[in-house]
C-alpha atoms as a PDB file:
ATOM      1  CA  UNK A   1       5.750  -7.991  15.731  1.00  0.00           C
ATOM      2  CA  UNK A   2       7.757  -4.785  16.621  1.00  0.00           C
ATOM      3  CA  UNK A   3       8.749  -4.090  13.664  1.00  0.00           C
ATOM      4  CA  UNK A   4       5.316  -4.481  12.215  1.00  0.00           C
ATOM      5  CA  UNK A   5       4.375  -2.640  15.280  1.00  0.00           C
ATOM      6  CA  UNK A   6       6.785   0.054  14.611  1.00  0.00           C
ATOM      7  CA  UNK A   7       6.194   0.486  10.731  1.00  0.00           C
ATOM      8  CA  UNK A   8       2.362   1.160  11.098  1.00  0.00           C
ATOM      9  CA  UNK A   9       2.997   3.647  13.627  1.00  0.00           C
ATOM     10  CA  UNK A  10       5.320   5.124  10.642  1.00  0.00           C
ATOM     11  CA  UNK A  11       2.635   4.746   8.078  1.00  0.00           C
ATOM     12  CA  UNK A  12      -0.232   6.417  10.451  1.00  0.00           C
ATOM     13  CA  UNK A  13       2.125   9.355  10.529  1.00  0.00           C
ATOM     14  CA  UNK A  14       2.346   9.855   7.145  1.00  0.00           C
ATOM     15  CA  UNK A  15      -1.319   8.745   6.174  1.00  0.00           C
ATOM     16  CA  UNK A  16      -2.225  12.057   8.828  1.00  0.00           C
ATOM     17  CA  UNK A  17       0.209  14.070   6.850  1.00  0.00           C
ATOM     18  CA  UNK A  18      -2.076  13.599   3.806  1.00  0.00           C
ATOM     19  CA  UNK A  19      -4.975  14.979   5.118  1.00  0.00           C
ATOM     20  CA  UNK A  20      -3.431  17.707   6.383  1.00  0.00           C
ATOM     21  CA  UNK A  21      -2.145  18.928   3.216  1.00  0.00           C
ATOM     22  CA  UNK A  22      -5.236  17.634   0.849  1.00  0.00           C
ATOM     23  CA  UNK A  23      -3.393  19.457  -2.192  1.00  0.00           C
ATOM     24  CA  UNK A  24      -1.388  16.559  -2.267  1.00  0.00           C
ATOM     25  CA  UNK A  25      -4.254  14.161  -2.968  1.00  0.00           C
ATOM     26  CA  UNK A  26      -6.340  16.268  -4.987  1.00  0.00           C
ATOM     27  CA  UNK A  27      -2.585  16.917  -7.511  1.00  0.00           C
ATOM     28  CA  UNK A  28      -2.149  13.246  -7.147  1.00  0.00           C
ATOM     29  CA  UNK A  29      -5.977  12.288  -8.451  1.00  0.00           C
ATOM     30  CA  UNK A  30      -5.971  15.350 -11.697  1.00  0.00           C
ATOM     31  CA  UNK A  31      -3.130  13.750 -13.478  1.00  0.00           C
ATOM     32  CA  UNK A  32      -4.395  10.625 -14.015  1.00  0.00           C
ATOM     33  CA  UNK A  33      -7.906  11.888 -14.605  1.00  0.00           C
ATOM     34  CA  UNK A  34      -5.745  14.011 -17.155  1.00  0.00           C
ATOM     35  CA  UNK A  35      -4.679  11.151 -19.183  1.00  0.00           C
ATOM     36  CA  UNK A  36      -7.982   9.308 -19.251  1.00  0.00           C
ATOM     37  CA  UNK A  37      -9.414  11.538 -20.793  1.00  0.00           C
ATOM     38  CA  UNK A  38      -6.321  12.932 -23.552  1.00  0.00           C
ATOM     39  CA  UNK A  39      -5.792   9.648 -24.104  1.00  0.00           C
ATOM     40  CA  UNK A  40      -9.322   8.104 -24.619  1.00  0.00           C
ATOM     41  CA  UNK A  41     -10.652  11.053 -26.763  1.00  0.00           C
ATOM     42  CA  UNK A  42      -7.350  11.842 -28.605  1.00  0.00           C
ATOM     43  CA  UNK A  43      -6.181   8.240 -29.589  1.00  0.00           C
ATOM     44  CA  UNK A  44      -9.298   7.058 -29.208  1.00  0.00           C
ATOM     45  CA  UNK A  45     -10.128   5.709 -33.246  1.00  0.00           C
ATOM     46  CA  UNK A  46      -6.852   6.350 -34.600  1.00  0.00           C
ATOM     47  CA  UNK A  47      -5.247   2.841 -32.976  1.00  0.00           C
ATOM     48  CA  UNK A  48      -5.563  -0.928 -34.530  1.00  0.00           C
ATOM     49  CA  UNK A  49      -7.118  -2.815 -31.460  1.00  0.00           C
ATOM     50  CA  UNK A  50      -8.348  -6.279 -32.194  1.00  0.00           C
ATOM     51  CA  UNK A  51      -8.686  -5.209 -35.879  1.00  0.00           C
ATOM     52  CA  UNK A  52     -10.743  -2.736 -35.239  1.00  0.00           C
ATOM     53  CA  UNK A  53     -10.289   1.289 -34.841  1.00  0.00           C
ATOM     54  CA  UNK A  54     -13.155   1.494 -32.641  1.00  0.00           C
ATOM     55  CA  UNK A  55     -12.707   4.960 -29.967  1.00  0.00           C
ATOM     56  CA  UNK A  56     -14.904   2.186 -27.251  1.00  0.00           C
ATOM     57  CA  UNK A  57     -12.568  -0.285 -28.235  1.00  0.00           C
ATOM     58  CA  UNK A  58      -9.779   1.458 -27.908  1.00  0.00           C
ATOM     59  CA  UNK A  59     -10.769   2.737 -24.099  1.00  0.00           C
ATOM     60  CA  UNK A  60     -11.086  -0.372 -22.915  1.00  0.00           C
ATOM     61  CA  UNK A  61      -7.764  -1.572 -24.307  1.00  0.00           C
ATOM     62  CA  UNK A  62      -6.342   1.551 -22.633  1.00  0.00           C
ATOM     63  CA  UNK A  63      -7.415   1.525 -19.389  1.00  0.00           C
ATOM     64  CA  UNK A  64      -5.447  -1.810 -18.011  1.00  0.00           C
ATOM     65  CA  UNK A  65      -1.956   0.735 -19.376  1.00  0.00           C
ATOM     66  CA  UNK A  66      -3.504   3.759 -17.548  1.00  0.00           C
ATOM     67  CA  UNK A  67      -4.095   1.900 -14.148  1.00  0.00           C
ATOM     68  CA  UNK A  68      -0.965   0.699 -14.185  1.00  0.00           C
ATOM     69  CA  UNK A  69       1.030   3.611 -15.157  1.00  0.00           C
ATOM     70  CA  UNK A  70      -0.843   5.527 -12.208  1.00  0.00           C
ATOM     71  CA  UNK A  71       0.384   3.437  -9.560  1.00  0.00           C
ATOM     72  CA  UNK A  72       3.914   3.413 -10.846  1.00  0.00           C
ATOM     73  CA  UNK A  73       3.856   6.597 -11.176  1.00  0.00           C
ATOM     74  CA  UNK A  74       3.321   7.216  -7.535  1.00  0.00           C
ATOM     75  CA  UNK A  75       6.979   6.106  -7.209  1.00  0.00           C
ATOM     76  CA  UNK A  76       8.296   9.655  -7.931  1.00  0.00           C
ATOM     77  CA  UNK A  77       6.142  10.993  -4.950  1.00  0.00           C
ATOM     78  CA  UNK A  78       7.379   8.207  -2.279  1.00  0.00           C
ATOM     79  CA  UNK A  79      10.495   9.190  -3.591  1.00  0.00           C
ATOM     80  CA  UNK A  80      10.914  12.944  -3.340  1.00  0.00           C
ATOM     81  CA  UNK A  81       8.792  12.427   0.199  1.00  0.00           C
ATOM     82  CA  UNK A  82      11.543  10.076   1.833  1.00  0.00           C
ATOM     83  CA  UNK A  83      14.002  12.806   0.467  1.00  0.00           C
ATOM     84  CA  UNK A  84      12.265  15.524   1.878  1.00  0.00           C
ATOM     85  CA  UNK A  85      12.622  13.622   5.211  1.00  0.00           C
ATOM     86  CA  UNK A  86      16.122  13.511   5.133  1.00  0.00           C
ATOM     87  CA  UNK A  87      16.848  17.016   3.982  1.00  0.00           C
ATOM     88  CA  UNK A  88      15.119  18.397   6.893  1.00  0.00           C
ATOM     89  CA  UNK A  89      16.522  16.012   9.522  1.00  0.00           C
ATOM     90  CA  UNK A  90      13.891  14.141  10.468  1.00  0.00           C
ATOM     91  CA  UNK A  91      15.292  10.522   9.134  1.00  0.00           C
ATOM     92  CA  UNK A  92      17.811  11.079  12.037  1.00  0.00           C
ATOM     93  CA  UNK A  93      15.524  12.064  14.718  1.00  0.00           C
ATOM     94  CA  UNK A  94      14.207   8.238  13.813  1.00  0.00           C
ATOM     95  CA  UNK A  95      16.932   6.510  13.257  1.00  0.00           C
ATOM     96  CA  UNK A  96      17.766   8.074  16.976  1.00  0.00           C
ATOM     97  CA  UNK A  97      14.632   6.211  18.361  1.00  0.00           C
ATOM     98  CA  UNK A  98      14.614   2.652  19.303  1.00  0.00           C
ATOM     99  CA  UNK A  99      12.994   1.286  16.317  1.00  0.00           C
ATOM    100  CA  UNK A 100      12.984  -1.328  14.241  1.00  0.00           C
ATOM    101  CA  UNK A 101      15.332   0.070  11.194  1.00  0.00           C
ATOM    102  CA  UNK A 102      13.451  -0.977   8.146  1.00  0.00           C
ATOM    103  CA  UNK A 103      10.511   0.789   9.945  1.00  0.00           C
ATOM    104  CA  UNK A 104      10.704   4.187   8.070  1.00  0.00           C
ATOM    105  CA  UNK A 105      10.497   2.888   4.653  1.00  0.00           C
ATOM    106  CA  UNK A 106       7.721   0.034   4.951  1.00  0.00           C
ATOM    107  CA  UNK A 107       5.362   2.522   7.145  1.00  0.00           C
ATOM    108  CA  UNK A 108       5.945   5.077   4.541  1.00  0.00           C
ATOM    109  CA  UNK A 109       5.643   2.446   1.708  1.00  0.00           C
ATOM    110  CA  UNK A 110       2.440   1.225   3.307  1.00  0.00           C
ATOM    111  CA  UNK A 111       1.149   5.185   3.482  1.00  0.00           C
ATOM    112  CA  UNK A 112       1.932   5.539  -0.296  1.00  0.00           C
ATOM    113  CA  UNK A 113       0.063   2.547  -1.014  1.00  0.00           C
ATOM    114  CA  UNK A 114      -2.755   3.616   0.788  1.00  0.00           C
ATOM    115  CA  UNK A 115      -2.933   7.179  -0.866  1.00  0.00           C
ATOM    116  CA  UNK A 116      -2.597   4.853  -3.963  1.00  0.00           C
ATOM    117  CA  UNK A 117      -5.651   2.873  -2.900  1.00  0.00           C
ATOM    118  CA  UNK A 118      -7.751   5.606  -2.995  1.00  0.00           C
ATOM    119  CA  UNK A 119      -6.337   6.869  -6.319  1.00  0.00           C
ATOM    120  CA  UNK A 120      -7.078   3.535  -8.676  1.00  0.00           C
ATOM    121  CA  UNK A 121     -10.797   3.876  -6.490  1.00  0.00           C
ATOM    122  CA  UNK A 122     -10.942   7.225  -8.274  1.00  0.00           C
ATOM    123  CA  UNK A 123      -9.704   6.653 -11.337  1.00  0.00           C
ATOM    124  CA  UNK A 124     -11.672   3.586 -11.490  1.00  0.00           C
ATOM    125  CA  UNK A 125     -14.932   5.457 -11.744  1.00  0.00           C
ATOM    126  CA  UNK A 126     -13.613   7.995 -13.920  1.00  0.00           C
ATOM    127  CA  UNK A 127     -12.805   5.455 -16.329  1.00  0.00           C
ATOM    128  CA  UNK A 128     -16.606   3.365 -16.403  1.00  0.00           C
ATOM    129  CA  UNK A 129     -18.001   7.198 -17.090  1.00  0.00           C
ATOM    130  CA  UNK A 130     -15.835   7.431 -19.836  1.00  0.00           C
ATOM    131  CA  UNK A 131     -16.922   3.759 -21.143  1.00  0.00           C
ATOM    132  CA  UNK A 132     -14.716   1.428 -19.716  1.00  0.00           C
ATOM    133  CA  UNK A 133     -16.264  -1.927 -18.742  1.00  0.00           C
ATOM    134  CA  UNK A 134     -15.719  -5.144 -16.593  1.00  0.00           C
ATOM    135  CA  UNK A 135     -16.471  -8.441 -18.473  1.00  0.00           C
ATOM    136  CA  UNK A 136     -15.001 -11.025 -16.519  1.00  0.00           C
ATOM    137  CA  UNK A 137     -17.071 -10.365 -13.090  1.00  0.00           C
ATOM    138  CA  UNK A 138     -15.762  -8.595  -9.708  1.00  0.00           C
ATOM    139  CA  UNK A 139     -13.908 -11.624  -8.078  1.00  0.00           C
ATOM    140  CA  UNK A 140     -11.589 -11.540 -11.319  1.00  0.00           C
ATOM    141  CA  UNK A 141     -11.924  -7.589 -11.228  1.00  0.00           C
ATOM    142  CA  UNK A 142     -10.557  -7.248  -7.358  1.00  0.00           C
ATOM    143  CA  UNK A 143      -7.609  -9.283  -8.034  1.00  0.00           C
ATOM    144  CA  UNK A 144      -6.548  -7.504 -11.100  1.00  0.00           C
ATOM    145  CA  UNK A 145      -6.772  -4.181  -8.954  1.00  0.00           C
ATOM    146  CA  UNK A 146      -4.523  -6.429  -6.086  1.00  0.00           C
ATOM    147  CA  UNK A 147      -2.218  -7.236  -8.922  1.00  0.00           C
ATOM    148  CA  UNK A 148      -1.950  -3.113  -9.654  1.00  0.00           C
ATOM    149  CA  UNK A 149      -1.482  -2.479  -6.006  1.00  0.00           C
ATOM    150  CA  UNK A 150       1.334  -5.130  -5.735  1.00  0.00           C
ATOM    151  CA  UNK A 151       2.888  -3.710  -8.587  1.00  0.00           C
ATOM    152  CA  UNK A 152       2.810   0.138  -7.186  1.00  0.00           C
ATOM    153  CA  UNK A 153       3.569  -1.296  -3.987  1.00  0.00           C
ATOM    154  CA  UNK A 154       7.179  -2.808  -5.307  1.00  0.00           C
ATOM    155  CA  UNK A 155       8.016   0.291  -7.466  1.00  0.00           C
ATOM    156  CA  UNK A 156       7.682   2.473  -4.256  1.00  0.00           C
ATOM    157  CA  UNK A 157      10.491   0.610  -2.630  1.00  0.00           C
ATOM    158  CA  UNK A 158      12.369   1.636  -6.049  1.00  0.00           C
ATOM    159  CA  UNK A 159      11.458   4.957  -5.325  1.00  0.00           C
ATOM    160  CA  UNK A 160      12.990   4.722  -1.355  1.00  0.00           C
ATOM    161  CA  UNK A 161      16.259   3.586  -2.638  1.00  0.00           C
ATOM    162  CA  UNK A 162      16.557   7.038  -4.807  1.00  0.00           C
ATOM    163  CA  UNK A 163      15.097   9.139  -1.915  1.00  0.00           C
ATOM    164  CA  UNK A 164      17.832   8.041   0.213  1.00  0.00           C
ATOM    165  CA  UNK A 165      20.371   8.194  -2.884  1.00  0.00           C
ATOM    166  CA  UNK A 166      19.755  11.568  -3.382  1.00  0.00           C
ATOM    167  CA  UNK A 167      20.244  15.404  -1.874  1.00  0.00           C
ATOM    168  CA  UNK A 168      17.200  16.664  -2.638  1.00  0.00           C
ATOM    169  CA  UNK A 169      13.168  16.424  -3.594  1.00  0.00           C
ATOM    170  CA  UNK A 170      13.138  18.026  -6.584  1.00  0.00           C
ATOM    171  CA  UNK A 171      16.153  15.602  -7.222  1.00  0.00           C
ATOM    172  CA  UNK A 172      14.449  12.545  -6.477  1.00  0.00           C
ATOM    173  CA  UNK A 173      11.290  13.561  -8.220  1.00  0.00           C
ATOM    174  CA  UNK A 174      13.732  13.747 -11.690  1.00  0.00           C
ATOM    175  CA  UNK A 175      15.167  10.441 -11.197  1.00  0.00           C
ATOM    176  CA  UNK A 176      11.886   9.044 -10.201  1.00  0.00           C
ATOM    177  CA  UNK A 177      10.517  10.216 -13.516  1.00  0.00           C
ATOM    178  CA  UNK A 178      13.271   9.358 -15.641  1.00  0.00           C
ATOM    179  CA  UNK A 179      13.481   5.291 -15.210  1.00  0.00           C
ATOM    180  CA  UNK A 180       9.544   5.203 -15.126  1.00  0.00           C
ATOM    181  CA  UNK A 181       8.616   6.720 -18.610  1.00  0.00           C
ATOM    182  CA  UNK A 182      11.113   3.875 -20.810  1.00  0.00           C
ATOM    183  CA  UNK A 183       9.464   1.896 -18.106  1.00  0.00           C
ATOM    184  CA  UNK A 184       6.197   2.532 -18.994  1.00  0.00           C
ATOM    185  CA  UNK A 185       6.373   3.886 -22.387  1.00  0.00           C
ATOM    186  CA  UNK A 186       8.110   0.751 -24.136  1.00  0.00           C
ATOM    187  CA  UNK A 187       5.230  -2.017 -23.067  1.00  0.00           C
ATOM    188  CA  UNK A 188       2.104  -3.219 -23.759  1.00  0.00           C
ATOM    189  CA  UNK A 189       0.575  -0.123 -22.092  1.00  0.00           C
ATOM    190  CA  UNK A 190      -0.700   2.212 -25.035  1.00  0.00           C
ATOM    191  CA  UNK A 191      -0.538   0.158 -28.020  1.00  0.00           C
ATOM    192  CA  UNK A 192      -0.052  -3.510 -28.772  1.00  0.00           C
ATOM    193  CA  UNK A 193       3.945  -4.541 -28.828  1.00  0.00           C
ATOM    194  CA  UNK A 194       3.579  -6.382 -32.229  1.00  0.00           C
ATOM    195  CA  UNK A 195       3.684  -2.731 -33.810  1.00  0.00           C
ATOM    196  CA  UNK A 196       6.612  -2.226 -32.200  1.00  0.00           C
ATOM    197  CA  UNK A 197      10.293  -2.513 -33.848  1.00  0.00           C
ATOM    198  CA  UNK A 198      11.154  -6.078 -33.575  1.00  0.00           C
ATOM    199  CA  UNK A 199      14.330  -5.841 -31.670  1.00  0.00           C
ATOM    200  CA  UNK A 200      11.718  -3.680 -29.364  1.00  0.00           C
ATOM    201  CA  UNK A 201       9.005  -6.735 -29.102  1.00  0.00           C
ATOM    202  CA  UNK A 202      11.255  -8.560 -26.202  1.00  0.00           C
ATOM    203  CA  UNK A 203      12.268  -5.997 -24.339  1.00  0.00           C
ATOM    204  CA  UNK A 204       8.101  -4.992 -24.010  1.00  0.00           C
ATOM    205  CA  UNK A 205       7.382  -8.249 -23.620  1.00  0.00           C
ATOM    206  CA  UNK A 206       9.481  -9.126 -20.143  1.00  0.00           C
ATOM    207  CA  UNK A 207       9.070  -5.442 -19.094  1.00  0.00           C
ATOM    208  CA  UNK A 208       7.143  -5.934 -15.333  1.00  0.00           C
ATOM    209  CA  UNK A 209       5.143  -3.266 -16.252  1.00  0.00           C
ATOM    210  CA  UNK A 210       3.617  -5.095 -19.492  1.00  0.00           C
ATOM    211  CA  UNK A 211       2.988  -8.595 -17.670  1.00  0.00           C
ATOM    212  CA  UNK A 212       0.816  -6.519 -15.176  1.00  0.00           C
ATOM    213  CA  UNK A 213      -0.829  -4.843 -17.805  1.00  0.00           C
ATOM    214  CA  UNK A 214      -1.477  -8.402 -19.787  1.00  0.00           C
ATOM    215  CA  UNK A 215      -2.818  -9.842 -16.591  1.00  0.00           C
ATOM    216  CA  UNK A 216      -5.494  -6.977 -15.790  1.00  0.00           C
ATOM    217  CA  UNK A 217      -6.537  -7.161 -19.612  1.00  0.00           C
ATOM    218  CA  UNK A 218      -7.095 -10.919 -19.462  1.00  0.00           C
ATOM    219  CA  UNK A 219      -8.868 -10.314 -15.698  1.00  0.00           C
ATOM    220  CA  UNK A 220     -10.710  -7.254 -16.548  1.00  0.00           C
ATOM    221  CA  UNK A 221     -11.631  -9.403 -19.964  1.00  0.00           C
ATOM    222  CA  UNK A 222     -10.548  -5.960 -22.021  1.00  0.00           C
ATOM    223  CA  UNK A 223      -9.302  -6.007 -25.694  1.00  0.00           C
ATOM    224  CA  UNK A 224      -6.371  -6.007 -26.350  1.00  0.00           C
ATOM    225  CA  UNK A 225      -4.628  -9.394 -25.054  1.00  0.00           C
ATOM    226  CA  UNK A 226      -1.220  -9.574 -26.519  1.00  0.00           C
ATOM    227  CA  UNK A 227      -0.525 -12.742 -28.456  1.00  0.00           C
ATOM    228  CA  UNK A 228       3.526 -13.726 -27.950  1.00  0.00           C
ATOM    229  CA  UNK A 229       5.552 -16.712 -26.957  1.00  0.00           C
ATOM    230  CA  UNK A 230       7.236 -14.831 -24.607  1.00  0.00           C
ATOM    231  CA  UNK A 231       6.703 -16.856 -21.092  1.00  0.00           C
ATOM    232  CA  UNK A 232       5.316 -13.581 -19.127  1.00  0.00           C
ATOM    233  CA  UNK A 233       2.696 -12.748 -21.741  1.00  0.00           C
ATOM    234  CA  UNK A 234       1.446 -16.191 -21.927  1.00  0.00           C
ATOM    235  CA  UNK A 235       1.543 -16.702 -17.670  1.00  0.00           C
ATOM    236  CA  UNK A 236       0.640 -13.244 -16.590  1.00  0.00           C
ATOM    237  CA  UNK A 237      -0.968 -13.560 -13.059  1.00  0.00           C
ATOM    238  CA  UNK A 238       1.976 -15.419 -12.409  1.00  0.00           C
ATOM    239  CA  UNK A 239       4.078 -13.434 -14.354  1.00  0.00           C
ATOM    240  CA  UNK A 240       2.903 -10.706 -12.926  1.00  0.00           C
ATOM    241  CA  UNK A 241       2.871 -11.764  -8.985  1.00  0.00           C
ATOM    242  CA  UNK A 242       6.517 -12.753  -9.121  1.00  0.00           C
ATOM    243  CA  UNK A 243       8.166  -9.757 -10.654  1.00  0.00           C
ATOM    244  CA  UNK A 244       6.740  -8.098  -7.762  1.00  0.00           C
ATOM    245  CA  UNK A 245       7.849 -10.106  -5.454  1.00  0.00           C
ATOM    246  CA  UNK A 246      11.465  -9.782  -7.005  1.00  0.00           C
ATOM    247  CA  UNK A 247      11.490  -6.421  -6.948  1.00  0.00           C
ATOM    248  CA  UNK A 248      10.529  -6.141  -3.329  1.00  0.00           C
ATOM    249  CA  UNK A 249      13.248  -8.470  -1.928  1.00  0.00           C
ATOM    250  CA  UNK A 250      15.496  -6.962  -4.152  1.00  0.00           C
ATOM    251  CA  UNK A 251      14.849  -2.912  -3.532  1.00  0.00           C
ATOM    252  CA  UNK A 252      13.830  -3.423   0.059  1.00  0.00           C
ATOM    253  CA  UNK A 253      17.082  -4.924   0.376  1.00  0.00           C
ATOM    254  CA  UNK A 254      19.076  -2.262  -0.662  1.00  0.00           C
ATOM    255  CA  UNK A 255      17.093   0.357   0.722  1.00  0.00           C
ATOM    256  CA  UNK A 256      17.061  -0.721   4.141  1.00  0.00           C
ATOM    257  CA  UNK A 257      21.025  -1.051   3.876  1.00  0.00           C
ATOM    258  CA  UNK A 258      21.054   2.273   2.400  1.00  0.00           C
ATOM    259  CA  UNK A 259      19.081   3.487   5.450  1.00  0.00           C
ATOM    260  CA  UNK A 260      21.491   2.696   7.620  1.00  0.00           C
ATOM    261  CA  UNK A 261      24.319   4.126   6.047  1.00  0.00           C
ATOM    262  CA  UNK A 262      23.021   7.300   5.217  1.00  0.00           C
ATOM    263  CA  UNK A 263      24.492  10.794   6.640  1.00  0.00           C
END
């Protein structure tokens, strides 16, 4: 409970540190909107999608790739923010405090997830005035969106590890950005994997990204669904729900231990 205690207290810090420098929201919230609407109007027709080139059909199929890639995207901001931290000092003002030590990175997880919240909310709307549509009903909707926030919520703790592996924000904001567009870029996200290269088709098809992706298509009931063997495309939910998981216990781990060795 203290350490709960102790990481909220974290996260409220942050969370106030957003709306004191809105820029930071409002830059956050363009770039998406950005690539809804680049990718919707300039792919939009020229992409096989169910056997059709429909420009509807293709939005829908997009926007399950687009949600996703938002909230991982978010990584290279929790990043270069933990960075920040500990270039000007203030990681060892904490770690001076009697606190619990994973503290610093779940609050300021748990404040990137929030900012993240409000991001999908936006995009979300964007995305039904540019056509997108729910077919499956909101129960099926909400947990799709949980299944987004899970997803951003594990990457961030990616993100932490390189904050506190790094010198510098602009430095963590490059290796943030580097990992994340194979990441996103070879999956399901943008086009279906059977056009990929077939040595490719695997490698898309256990990406974390791409069973998150699968799942909100199937949840969202969007075109698009990819048909494969592979276990994570045919499971996604579950798929989906324990990559997450993994990644949490795995990057938590070694952030936390990073944490405490760092100078």
């Amino acid at each position: 409970m203290s350490s709960l205690s102790d990481s909220l207290v974290i996260a409220q810090r942050n969370v106030l540190r957003l709306t004191r420098i809105p820029e930071m929201v409002v830059f956050g919230l363009v770039q998406p909107i950005m690539f809804v609407v680049l990718f919707s109007f300039v792919f939009g027709g020229s992409m096989m999608i169910g056997g059709s080139t429909s420009a509807a059909g293709y939005r829908e199929f997009l926007m399950a790739g687009i949600f996703a890639q938002t909230v991982t995207f978010a990584t290279a901001g929790a990043g270069a923010g933990i960075a920040d931290d500990m270039h000007k000092g203030l990681i060892d003002r904490f770690r001076s405090l009697p606190m619990a030590r994973g503290a610093v990175l779940t609050g300021r997880t748990l404040a990137d997830l929030a900012q993240t919240t409000l991001t999908l909310g936006v995009l979300a709307v964007v995305a039904l005035l540019v056509g997108w549509r729910i077919h499956e009903g909101i129960p099926k909707a909400l947990l799709a969106f949980a299944l987004l926030l899970l997803l951003g919520y594990a990457f961030s703790w990616i993100g932490a590890l390189i904050g506190l592996s790094v010198r510098t924000p602009e430095a963590a904001t490059s290796g943030g950005l580097i990992w994340l567009f194979p990441v996103t870029f070879v999956s399901n996200a943008f086009v279906p994997t059977e056009n990929m290269a077939g040595w490719l088709q695997p490698i898309a098809e256990w990406n974390p990204f791409s069973a998150t992706v699968q799942a909100c298509r199937e949840l969202f009931g969007n075109p698009g669904v990819s048909p494969s063997d592979a276990w994570p495309m045919e499971h996604p939910v579950a798929a989906s729900v324990l990559w997450s998981v993994l990644i949490v216990a795995v990057f938590r781990t070694l952030a936390v231990r990073k944490y405490r060795r760092a100078e």
